[in-house]
Protein backbone atom coordinates (compact mmCIF):
# COMPACT_ATOMS: atom_id res chain seq x y z
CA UNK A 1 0.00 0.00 0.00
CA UNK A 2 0.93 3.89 -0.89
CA UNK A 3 0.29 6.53 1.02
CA UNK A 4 0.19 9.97 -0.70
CA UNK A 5 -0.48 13.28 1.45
CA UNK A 6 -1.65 15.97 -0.27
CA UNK A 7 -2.05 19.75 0.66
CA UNK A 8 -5.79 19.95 -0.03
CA UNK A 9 -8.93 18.41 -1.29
CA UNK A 10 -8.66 20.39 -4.70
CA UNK A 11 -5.30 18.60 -4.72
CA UNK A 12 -6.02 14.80 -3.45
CA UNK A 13 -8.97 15.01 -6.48
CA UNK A 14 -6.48 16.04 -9.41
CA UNK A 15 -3.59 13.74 -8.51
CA UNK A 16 -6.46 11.08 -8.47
CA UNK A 17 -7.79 12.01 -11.17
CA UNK A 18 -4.42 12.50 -13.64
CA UNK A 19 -3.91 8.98 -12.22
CA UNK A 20 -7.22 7.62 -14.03
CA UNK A 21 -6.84 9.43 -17.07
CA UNK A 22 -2.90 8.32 -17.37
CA UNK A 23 -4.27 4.34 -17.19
CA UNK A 24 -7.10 5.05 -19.74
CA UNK A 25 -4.51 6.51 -22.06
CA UNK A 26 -1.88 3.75 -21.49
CA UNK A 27 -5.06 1.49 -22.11
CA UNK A 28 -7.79 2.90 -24.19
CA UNK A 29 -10.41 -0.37 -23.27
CA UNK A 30 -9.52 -0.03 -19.39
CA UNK A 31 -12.24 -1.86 -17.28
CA UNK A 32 -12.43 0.92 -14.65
CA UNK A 33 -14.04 0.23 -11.21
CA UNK A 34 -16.25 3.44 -9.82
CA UNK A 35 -17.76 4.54 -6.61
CA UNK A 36 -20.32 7.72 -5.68
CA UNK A 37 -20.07 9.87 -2.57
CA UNK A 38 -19.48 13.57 -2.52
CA UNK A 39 -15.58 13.13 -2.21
CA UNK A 40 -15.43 11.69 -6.14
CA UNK A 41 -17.48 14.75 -7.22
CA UNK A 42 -14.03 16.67 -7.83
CA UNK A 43 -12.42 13.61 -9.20
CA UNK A 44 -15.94 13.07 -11.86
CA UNK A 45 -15.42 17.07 -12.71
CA UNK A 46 -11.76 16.84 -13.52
CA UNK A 47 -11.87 14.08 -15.74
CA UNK A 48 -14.75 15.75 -17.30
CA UNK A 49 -12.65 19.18 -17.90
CA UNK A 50 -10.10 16.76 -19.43
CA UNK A 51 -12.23 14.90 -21.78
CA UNK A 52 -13.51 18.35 -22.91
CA UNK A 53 -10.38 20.43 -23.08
CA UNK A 54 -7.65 17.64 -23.55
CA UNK A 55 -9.68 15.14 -25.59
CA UNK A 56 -9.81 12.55 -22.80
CA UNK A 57 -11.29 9.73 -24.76
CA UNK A 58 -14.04 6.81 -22.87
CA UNK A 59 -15.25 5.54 -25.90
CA UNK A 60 -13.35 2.17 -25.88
CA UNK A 61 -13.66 2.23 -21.59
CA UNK A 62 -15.92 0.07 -19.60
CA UNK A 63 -16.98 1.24 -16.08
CA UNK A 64 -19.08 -0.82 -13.01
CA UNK A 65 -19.66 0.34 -10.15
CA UNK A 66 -19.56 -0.21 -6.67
CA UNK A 67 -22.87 -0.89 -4.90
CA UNK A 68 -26.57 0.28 -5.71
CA UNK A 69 -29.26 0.68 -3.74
CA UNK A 70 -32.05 -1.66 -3.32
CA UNK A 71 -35.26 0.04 -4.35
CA UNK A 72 -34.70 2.62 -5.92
CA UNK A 73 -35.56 3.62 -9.90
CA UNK A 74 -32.55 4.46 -11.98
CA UNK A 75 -34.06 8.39 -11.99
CA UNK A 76 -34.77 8.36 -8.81
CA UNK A 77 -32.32 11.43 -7.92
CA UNK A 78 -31.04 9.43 -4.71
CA UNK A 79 -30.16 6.51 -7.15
CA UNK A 80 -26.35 5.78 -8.18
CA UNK A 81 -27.19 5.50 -11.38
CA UNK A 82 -28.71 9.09 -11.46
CA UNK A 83 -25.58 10.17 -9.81
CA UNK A 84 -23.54 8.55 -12.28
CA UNK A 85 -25.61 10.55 -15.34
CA UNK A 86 -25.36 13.74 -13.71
CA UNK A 87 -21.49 14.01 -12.35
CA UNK A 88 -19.96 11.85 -15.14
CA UNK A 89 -21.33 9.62 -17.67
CA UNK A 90 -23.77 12.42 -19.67
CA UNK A 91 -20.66 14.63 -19.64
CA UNK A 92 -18.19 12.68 -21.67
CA UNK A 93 -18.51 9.90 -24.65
CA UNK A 94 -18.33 6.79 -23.13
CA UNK A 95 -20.68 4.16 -24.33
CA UNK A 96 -24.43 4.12 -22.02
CA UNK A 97 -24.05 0.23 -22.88
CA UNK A 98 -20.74 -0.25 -21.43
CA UNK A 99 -21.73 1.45 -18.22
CA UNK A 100 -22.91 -1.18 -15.54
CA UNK A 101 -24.38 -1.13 -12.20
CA UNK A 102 -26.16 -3.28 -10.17
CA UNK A 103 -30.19 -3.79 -10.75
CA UNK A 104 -31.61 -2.45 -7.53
CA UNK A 105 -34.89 -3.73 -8.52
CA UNK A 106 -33.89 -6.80 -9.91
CA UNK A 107 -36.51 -9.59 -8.53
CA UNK A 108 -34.17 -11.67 -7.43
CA UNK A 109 -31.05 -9.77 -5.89
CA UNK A 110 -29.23 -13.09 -5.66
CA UNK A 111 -29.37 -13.66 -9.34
CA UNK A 112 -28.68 -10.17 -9.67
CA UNK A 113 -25.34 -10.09 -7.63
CA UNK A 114 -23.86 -13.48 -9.30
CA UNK A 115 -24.78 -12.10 -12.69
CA UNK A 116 -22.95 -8.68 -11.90
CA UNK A 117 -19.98 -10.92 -10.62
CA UNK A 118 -20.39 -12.93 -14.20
CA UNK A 119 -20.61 -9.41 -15.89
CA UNK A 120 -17.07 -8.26 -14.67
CA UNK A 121 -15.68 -11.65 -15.31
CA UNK A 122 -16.53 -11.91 -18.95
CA UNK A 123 -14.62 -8.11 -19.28
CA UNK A 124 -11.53 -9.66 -17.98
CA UNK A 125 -12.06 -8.15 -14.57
CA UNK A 126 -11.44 -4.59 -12.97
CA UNK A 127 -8.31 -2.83 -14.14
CA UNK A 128 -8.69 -0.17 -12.27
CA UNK A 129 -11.24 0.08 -9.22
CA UNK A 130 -11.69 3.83 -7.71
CA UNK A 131 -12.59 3.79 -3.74
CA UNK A 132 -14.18 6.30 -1.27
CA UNK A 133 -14.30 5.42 2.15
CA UNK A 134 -17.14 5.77 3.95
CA UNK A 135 -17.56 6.56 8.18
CA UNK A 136 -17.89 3.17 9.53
CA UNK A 137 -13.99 2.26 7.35
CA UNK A 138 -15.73 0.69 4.37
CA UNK A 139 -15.57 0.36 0.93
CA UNK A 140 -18.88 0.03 -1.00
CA UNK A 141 -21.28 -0.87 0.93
CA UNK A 142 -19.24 -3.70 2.86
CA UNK A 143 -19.89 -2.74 6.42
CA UNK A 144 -18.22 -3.58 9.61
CA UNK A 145 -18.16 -7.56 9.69
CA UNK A 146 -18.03 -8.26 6.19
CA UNK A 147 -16.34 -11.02 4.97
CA UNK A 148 -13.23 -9.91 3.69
CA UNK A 149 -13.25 -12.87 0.85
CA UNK A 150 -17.43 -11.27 0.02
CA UNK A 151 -18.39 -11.00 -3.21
CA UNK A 152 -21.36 -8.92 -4.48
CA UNK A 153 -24.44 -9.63 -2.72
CA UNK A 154 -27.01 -7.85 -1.04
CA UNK A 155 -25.99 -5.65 2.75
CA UNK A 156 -28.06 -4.58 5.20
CA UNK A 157 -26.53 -0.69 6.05
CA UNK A 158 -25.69 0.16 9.54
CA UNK A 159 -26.84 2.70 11.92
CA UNK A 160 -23.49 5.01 11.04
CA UNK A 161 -24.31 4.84 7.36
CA UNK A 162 -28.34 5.36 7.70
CA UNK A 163 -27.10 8.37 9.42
CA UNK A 164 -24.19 9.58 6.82
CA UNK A 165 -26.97 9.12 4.26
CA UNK A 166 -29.61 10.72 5.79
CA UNK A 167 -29.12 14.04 4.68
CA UNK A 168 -29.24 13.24 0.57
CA UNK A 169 -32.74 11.76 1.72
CA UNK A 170 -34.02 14.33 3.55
CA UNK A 171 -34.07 12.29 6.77
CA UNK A 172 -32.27 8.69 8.37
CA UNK A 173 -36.25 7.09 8.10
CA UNK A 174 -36.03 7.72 3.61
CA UNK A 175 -33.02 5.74 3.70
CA UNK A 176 -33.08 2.45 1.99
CA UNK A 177 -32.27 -0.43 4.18
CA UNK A 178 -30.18 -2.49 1.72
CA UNK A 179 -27.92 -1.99 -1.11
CA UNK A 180 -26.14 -4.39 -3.68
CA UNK A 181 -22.48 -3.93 -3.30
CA UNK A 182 -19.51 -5.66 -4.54
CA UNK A 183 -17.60 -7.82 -2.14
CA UNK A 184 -14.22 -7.28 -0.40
CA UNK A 185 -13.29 -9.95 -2.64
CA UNK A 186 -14.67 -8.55 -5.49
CA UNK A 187 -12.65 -5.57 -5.20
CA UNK A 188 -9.29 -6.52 -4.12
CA UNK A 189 -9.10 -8.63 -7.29
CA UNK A 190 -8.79 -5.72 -9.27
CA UNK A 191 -5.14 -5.26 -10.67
CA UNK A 192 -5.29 -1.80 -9.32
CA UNK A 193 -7.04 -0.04 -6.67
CA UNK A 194 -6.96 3.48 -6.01
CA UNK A 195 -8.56 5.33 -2.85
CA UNK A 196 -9.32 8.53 -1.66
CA UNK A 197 -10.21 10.29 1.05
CA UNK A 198 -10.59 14.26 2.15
CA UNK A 199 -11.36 15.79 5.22
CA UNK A 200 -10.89 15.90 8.93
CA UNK A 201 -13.73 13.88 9.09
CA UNK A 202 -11.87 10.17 7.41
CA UNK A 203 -8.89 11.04 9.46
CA UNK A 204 -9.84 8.13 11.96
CA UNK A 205 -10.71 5.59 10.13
CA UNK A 206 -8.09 6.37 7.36
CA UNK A 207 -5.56 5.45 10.25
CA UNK A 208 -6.87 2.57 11.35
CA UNK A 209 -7.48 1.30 7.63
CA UNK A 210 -4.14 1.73 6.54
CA UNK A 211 -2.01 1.26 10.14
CA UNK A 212 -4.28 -0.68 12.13
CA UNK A 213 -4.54 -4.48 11.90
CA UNK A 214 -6.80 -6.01 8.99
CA UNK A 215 -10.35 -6.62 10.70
CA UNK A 216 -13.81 -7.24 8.95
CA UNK A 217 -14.61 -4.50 11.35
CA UNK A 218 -12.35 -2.04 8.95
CA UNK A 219 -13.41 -3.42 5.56
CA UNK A 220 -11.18 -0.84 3.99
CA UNK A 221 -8.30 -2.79 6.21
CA UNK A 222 -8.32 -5.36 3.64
CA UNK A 223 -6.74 -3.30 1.07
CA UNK A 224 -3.48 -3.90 2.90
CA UNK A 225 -3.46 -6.56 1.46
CA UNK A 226 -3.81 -5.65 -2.18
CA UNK A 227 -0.33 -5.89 -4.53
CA UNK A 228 -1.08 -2.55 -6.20
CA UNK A 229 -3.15 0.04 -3.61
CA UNK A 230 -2.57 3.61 -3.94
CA UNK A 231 -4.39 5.79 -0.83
CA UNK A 232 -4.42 9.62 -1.72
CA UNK A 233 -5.38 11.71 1.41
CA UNK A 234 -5.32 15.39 1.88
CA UNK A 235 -3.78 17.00 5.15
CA UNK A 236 -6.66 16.53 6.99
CA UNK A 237 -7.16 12.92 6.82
CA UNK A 238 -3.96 12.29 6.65
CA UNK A 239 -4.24 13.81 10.57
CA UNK A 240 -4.18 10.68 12.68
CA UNK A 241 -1.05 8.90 10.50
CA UNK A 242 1.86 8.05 12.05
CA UNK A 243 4.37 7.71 9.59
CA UNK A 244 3.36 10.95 7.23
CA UNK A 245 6.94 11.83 6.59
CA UNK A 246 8.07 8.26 5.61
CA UNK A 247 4.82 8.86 2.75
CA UNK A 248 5.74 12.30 1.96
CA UNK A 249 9.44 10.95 1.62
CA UNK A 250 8.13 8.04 -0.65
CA UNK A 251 6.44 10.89 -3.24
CA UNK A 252 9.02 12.78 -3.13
CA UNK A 253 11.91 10.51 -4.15
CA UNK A 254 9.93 7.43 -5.68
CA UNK A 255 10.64 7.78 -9.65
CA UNK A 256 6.82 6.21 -10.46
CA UNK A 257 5.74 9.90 -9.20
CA UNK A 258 7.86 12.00 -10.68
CA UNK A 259 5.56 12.70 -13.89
CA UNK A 260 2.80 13.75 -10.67
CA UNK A 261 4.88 16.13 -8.44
């Protein structure tokens, strides 16, 4: 795992984002992995700016994302799907058909979640999976106790997220209870993954998932594990870390980062 500290949120979003658009342009038919959340809003408007004023190109690209949630219509304005339209996909020319989440309203959510799993199969897999983390340490919707070898399926959301959520609903009872989500499995698969989190508010649980032990209680934990995981924080989640100058040394000196400094 990597460890980058950034000054600011403005900052942590571009260096993510010139990180995407440098694998789509070493591979034009990247399989990219995506997640929702306020944090990727900078990263979704970047890549936008570049697709508009540098020609980024998503036509060859295909994208699934994390998690859905279960019960909601794809226009519903609370739906991933809809957030997905507005922030990124409308904006730039990738391919509606090679844009995949999972069926919240499927009729059976277990076939749903093993054809999903089948779906990123038959594309070779995730090349590149983005990552927010969310309060409670995870990643998608995997809360605390999920199985760290989970793949998609549906998860019943925890107290901490109902809460997180509540104000996009317009109050914790408008919540959905469940949402399809990849697994920890699923996502540590992918050749690359790529996280990031802003904000005095992650600073916590950004410590304990990349320094503290690997628990299902920290789903995020389990990307310690992962060959190829790059963790992009600004200052203020990088707050509670005890080795920031051994991270700042590594981006400083490592040559993969020179083309980033």
């Amino acid at each position: 795992m990597e460890v980058i500290i950034q000054p600011n949120a403005e900052a942590a979003s571009s260096l993510t984002a010139r990180i995407v658009a440098r694998e789509l342009k070493a591979n034009p038919h990247l399989v990219l992995g995506l997640a929702t959340g306020t944090t990727m809003e900078r990263v979704y408007l970047k890549l936008v700016r570049m697709h508009r004023e540098e020609h980024l190109d998503f036509s060859l690209c295909r994208t699934f994302n994390l998690d859905e949630y279960v019960g909601l219509f794809p226009s519903d304005p609370n739906s991933y799907r809809h957030y997905m339209d507005e922030h990124f996909f409308r904006h730039v020319n990738v391919d509606p058909r090679n844009t995949h989440l999972p069926n919240g309203l499927a009729e059976d959510l277990e076939e749903e979640c093993t054809r999903y799993e089948d779906a990123i199969r038959r594309f070779g897999g995730i090349d590149l999976q983005v990552l927010g983390i969310g309060k409670a340490g995870h990643i998608g919707f995997n809360e605390p106790l999920s199985a760290l070898r989970s793949r998609t399926r549906v998860k019943a959301l925890t107290p901490t997220t109902l809460k997180q959520n509540a104000p996009l609903f317009g109050g914790e009872d408008k919540v959905p209870r469940r949402a399809i989500t990849m697994g920890v499995g699923t996502i540590i698969e992918a050749e690359r993954c790529l996280l990031l989190a802003t904000g005095s508010s992650k600073a916590e649980v950004i410590a304990l998932a990349v320094e503290g032990p690997i628990t299902s209680m920290v789903t995020a934990s389990a990307l310690q594990l992962h060959p190829r995981c790059t963790v992009i924080v600004d200052e203020e989640a990088a707050a509670s870390l005890k080795e920031k100058e051994y991270y700042r040394w590594i981006f400083e000196n490592e040559p993969e980062w020179q083309g980033y400094r």
